[in-house]
Each structure stands twice: as structure tokens, then as C-alpha cells.
N, C-alpha and C. Protein backbone atom coordinates (compact mmCIF):
# COMPACT_ATOMS: atom_id res chain seq x y z
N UNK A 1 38.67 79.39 52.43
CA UNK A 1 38.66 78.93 53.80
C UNK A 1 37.68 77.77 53.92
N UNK A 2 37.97 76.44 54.80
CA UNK A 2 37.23 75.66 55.26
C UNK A 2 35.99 76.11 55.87
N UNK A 3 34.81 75.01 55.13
CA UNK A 3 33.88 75.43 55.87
C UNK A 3 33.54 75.11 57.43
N UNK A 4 32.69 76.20 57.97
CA UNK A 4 32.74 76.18 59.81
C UNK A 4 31.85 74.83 59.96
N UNK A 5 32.54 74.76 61.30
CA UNK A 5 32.17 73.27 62.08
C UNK A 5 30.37 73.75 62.04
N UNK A 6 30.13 72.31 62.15
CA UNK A 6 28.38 72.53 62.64
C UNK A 6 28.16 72.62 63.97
N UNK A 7 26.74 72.24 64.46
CA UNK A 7 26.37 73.13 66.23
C UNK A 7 26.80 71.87 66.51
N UNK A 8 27.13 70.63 66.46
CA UNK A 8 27.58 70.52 67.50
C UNK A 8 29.17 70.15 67.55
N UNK A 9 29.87 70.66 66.79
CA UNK A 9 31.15 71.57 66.68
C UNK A 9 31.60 72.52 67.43
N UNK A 10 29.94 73.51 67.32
CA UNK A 10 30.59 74.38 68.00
C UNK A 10 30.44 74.26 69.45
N UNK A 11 29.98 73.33 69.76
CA UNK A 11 29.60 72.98 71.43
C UNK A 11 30.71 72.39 71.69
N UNK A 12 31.55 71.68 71.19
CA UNK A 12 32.88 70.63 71.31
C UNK A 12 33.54 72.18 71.11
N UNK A 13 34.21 73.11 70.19
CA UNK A 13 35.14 74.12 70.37
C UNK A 13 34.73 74.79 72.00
N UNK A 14 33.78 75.07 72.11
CA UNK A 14 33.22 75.97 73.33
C UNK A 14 33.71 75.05 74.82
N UNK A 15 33.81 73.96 74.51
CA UNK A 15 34.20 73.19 75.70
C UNK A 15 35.32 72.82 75.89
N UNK A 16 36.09 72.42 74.66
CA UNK A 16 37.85 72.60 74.34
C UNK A 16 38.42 74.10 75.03
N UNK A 17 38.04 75.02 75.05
CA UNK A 17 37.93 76.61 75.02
C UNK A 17 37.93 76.54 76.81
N UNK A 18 37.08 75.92 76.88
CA UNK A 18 36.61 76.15 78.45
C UNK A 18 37.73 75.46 79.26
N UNK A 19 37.74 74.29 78.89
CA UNK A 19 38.57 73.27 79.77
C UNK A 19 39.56 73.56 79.64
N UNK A 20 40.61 74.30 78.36
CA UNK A 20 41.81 74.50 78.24
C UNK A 20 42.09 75.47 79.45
N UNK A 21 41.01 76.95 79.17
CA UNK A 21 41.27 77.80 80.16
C UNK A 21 41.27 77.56 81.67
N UNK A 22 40.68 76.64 81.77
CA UNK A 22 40.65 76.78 83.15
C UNK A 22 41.54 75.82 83.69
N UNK A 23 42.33 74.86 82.67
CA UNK A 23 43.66 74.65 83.42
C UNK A 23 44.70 75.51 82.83
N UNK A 24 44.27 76.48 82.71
CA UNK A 24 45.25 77.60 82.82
C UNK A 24 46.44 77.52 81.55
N UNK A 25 46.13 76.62 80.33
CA UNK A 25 47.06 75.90 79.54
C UNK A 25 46.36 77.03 78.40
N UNK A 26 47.89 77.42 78.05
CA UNK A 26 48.00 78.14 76.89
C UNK A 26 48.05 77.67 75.37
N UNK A 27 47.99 77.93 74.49
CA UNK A 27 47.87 77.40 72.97
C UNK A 27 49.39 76.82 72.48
N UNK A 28 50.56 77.33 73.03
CA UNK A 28 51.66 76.55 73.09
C UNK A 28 52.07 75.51 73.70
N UNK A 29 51.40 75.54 74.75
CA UNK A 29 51.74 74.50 75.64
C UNK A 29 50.86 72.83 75.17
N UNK A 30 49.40 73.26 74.99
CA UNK A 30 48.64 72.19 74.54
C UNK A 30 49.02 71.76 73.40
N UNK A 31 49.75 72.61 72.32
CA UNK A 31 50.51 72.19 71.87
C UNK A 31 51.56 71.40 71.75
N UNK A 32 52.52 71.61 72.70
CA UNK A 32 53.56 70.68 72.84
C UNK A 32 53.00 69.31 73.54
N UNK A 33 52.32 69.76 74.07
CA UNK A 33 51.27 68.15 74.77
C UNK A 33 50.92 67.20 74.02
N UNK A 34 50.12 68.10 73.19
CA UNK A 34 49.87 66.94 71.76
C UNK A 34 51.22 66.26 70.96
N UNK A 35 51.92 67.40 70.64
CA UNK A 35 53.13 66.75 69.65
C UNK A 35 53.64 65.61 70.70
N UNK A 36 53.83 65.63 71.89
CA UNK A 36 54.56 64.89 72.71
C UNK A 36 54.12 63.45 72.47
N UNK A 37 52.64 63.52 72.56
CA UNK A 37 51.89 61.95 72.16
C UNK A 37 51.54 61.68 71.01
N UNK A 38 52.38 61.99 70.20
CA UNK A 38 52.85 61.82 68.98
C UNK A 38 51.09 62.27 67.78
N UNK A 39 50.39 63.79 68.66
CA UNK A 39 49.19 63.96 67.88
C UNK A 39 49.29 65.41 67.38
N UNK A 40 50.43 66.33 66.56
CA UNK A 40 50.32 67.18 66.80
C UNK A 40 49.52 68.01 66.44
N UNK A 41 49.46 69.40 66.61
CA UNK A 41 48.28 70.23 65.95
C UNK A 41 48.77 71.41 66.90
N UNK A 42 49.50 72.37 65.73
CA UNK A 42 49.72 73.93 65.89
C UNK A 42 48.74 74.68 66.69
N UNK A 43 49.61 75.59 67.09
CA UNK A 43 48.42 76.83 67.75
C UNK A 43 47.88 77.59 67.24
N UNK A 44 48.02 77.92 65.54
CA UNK A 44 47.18 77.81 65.07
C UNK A 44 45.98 77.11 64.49
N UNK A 45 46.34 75.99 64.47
CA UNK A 45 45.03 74.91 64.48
C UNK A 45 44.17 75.14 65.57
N UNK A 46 44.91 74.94 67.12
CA UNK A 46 44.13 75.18 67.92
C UNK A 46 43.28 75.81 68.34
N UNK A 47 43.90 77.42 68.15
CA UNK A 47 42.65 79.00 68.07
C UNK A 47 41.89 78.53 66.93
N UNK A 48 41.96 77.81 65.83
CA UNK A 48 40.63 77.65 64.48
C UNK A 48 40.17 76.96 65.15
N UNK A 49 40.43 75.96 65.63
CA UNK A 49 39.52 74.95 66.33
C UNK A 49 38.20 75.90 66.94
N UNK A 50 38.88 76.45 68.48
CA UNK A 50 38.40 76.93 68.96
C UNK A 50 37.14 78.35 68.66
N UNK A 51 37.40 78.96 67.73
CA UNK A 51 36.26 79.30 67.07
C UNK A 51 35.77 78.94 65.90
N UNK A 52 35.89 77.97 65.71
CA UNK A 52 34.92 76.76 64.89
C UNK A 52 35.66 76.91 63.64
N UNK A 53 36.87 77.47 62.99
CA UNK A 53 36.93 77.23 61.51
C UNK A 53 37.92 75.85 61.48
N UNK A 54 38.07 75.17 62.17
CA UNK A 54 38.75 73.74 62.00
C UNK A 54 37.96 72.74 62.82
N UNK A 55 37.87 71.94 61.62
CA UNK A 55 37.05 70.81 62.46
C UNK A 55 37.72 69.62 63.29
N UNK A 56 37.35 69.33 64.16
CA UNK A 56 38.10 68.23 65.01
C UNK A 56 37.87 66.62 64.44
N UNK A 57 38.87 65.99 64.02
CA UNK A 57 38.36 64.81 63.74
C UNK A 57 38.50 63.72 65.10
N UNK A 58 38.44 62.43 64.79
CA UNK A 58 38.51 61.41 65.81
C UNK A 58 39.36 61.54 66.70
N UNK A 59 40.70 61.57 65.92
CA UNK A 59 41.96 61.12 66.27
C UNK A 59 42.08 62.67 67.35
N UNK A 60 41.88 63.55 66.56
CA UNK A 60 42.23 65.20 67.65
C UNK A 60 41.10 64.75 68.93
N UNK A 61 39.94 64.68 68.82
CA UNK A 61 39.44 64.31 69.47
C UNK A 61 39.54 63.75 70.70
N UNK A 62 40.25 62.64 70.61
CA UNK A 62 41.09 61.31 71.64
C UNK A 62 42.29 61.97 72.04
N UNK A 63 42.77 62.38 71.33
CA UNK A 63 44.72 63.47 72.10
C UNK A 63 44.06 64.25 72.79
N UNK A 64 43.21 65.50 72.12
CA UNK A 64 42.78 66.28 72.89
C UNK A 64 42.02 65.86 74.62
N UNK A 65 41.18 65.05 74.32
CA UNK A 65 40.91 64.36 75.79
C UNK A 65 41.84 63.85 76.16
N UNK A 66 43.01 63.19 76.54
CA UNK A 66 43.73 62.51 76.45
C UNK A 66 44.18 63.66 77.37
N UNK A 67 44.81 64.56 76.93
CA UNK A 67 46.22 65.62 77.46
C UNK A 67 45.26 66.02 78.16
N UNK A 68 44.15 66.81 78.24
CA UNK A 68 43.35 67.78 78.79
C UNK A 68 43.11 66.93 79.90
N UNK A 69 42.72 65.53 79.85
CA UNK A 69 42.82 64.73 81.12
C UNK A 69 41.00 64.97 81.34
N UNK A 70 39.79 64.17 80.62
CA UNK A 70 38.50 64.62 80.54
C UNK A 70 38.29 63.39 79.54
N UNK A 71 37.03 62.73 79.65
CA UNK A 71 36.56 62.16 78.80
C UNK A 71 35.85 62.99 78.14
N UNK A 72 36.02 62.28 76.71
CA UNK A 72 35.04 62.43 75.56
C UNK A 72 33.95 63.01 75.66
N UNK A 73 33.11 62.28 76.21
CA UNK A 73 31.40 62.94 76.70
C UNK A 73 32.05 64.38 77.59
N UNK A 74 32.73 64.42 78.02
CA UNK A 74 32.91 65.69 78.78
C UNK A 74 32.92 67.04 78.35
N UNK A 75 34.04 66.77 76.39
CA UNK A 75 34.05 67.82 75.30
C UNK A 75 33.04 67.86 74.70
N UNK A 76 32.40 67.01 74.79
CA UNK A 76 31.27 66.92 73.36
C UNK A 76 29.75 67.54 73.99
N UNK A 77 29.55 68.00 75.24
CA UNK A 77 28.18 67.58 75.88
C UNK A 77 28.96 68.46 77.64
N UNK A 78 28.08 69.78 77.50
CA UNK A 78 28.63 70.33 78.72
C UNK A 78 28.05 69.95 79.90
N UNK A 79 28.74 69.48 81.09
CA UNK A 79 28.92 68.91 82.04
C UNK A 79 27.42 68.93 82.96
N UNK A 80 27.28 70.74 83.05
CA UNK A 80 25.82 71.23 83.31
C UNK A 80 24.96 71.09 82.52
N UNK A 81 24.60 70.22 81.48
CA UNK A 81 23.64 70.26 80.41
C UNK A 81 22.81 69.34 80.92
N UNK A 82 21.57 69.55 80.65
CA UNK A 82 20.46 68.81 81.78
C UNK A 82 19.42 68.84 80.22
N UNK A 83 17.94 70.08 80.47
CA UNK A 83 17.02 69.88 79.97
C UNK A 83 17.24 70.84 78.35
N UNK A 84 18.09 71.64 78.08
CA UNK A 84 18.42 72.45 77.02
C UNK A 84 18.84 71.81 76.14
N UNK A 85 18.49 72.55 74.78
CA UNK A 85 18.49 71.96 73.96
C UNK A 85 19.74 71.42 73.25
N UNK A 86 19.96 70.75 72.52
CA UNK A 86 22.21 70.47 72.10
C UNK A 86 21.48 70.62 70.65
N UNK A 87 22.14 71.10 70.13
CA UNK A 87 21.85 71.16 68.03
C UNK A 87 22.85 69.97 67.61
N UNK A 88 22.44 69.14 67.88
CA UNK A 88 23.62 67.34 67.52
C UNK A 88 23.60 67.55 66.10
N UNK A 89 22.60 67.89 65.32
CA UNK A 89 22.74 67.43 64.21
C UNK A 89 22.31 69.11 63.68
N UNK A 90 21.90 69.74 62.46
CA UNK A 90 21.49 71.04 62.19
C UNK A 90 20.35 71.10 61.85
N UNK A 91 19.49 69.94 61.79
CA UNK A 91 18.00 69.48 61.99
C UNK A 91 17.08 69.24 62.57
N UNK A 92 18.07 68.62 63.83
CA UNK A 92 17.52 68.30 64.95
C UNK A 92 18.11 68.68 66.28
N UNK A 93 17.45 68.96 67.59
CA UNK A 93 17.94 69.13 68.62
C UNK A 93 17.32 68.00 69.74
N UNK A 94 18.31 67.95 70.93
CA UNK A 94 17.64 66.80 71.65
C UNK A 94 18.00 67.25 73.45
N UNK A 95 17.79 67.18 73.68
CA UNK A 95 17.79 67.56 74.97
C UNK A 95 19.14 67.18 75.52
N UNK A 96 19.73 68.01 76.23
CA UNK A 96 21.49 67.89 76.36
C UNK A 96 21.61 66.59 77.10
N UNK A 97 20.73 66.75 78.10
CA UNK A 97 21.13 65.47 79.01
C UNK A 97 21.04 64.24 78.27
N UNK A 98 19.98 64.07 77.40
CA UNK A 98 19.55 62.85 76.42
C UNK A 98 20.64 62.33 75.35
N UNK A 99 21.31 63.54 74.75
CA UNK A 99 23.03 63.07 74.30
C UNK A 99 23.81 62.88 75.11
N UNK A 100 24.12 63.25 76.07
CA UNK A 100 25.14 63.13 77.17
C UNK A 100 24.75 61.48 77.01
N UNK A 101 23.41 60.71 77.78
CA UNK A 101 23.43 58.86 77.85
C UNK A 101 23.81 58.72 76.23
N UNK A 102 23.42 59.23 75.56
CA UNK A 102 23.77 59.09 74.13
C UNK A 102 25.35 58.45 73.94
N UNK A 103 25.94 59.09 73.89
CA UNK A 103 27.58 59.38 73.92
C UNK A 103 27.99 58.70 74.84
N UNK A 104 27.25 58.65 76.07
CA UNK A 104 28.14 57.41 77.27
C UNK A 104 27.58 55.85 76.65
N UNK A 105 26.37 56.08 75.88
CA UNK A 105 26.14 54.39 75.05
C UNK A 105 25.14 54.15 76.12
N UNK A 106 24.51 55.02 76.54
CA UNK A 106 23.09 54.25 77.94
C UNK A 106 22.32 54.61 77.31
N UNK A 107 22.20 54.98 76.04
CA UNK A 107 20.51 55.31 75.45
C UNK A 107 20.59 55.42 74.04
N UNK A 108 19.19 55.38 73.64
CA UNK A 108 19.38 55.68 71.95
C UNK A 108 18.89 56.70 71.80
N UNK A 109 18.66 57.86 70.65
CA UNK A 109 18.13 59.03 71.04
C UNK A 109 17.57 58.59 69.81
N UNK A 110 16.19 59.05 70.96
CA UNK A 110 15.05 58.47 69.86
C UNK A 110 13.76 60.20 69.74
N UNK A 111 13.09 59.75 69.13
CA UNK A 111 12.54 61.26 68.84
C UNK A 111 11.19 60.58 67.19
N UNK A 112 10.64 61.66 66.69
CA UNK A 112 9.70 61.11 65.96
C UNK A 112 10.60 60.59 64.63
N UNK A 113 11.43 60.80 64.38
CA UNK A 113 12.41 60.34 63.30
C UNK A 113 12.72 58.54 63.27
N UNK A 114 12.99 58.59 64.92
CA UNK A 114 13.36 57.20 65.18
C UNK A 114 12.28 56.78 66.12
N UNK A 115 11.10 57.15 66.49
CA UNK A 115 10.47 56.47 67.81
C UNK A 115 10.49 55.19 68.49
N UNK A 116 10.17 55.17 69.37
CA UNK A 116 10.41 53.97 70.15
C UNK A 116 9.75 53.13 69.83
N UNK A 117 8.67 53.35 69.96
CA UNK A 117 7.10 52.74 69.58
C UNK A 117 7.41 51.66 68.44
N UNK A 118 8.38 52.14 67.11
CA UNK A 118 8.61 51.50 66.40
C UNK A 118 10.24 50.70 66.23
N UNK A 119 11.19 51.52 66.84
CA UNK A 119 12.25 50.61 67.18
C UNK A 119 11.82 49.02 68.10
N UNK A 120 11.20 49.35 69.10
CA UNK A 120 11.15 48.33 69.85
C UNK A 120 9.87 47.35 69.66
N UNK A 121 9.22 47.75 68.50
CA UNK A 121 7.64 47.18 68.09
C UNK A 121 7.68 45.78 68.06
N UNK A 122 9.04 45.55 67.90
CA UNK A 122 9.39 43.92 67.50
C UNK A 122 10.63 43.47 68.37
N UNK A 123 10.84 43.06 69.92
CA UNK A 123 12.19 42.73 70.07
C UNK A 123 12.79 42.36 69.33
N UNK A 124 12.94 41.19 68.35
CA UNK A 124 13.65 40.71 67.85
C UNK A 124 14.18 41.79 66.72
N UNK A 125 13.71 42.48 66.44
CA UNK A 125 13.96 43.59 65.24
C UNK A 125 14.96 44.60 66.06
N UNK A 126 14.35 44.54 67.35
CA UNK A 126 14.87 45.49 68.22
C UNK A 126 16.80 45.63 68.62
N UNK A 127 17.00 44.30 68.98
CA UNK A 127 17.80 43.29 69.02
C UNK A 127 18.86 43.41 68.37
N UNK A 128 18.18 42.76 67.16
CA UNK A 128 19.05 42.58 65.96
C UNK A 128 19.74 43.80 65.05
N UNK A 129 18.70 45.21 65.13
CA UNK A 129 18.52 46.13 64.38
C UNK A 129 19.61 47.46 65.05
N UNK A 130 19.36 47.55 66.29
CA UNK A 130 19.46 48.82 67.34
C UNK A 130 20.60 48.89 67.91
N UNK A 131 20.55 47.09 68.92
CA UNK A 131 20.95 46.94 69.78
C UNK A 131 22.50 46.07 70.12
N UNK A 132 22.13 45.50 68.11
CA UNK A 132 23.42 44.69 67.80
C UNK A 132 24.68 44.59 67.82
N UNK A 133 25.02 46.30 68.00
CA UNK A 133 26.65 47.00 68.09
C UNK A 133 27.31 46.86 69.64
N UNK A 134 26.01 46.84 70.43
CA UNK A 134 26.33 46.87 71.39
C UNK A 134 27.04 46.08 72.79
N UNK A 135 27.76 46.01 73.34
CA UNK A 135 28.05 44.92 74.05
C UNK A 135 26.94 44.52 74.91
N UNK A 136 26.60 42.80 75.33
CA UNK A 136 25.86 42.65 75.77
C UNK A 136 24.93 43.15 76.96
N UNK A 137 26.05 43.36 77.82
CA UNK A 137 25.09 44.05 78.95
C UNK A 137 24.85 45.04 78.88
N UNK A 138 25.12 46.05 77.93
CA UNK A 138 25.15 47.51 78.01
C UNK A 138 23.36 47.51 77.05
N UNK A 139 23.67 46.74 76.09
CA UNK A 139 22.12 46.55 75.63
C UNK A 139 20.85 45.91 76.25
N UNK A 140 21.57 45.10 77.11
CA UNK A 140 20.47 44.64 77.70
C UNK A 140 19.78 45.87 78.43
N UNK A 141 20.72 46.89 79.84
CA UNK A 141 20.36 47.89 79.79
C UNK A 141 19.86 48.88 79.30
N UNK A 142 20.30 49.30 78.39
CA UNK A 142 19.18 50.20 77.04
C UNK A 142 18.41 49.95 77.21
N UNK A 143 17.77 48.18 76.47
CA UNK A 143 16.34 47.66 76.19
C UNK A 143 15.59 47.88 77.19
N UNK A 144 16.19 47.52 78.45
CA UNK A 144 15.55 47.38 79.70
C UNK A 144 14.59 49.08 80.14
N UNK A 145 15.26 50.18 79.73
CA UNK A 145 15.24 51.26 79.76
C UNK A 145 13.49 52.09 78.99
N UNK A 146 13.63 50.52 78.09
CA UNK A 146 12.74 51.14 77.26
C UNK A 146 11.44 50.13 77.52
N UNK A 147 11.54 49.29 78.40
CA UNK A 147 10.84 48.31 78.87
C UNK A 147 10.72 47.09 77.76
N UNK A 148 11.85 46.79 77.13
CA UNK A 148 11.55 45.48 76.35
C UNK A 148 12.58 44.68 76.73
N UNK A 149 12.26 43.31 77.38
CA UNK A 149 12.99 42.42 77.83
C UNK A 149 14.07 41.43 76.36
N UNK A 150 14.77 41.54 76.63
CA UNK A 150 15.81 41.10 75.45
C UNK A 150 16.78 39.81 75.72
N UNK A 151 16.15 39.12 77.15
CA UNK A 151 17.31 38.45 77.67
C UNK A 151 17.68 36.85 76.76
């Protein structure tokens, strides 16, 4: 058997789980939803999903939001998640709300691994290094966030 999704796998199954149920959509049906937009994935895929022994890639990812009618940040990062902790990675945890800007692209998640202190020590490093993927105004925002002017 495949090995189980990591924590924050299992926070994306737990929220797939949630949102399915409560539009009332059964494992056949989300099924045929998907095959329809040409993404399919059995109901048995779906129940593994859902308790973590199948992992979700990109593409399930995007159908799955897609049909369920929910952005991305919505599966990945529960809605009520504020100051608790999210296990993003199995090393580290970060405060739910702090992935949530994460995932919408309004922040970098920074922590003693990455600190700020030293991302931003140098705009130009900052800039070039951090901030480069980003579309312009969305970085300018970030930087701004972190009090280093980038204009």
C-alpha cells in the first residue's frame, strides 16, 4: 500500500470530507463530476483520499475545487483557522491563519528557518531573491508588509 499523505494532507482530506458532506454529494456523484471535466477519479480513490491513503496531486486538486465550487486556499487551510497550529510541513508548524496569506500569495512564511531579519536584510536581495516570482503588485504588498520599501 501507498504511503499515507503527510499533515498537511491530512488537513486537505479532512476538508475535501467536510465540504463534500455538506453539499450533501455522495462518492458517486463527485465522481461523475470529475469524469465529466474530463478529471476522473473513482470512488474508490475518493474514500482513500479522504482518509489519507491517496495523495492528491495538482491536477485532483484544481477538479476537485473546481466541481466542489471552493477555492484552493479553502481545501488546503480550514476556513476557521486563525491562531492554531497547521503541520504544513512534518517539521514545522505555522500558525493556520499565517498559511492561509501563505497560499492566497499575501505573505511569506517566515519563522527562524527563514527569518525576516535576514530575508529582507538587503532589499535588493530581498527583491531579487523572495519576491521575484511574484507579480508586481502583489510583492510590492508583501514587502510593504514587512516594512521594506521595494518600489
Amino acid at each position: 500500500m501507498a504511503e499515507r499523505v503527510g499533515p498537511a494532507g491530512e488537513v486537505l482530506a479532512t476538508n475535501i470530507r467536510r465540504v463534500r458532506t455538506a453539499q450533501r454529494l455522495g462518492y458517486a456523484e463527485l465522481s461523475r463530476l470529475l469524469a465529466n471535466i474530463g478529471r476522473p477519479i473513482p470512488e474508490l480513490g475518493l474514500r482513500r483520499i479522504e482518509i489519507g491513503e491517496r495523495r492528491v496531486d495538482f491536477d485532483d486538486l484544481v477538479a476537485l475545487c473546481y466541481v466542489l465550487e471552493v477555492c484552493p486556499v479553502d481545501l488546503m487551510v480550514d476556513k476557521d483557522a486563525t491562531t492554531e497550529a497547521y503541520p504544513l510541513i512534518p517539521s514545522r508548524e505555522f500558525e493556520s491563519e499565517s498559511v492561509r496569506e501563505w497560499v492566497r500569495g499575501e505573505a511569506l512564511l517566515l519563522d527562524s528557518y527563514n527569518p525576516p531579519e535576514e530575508i529582507f536584510a538587503d532589499p535588493d536581495r530581498a527583491m531579487f531573491e523572495v519576491l521575484q516570482w511574484m507579480p508586481e503588485d502583489r510583492a510590492k504588498r508583501v514587502a510593504q508588509n514587512w516594512g521594506v520599501d521595494n518600489s
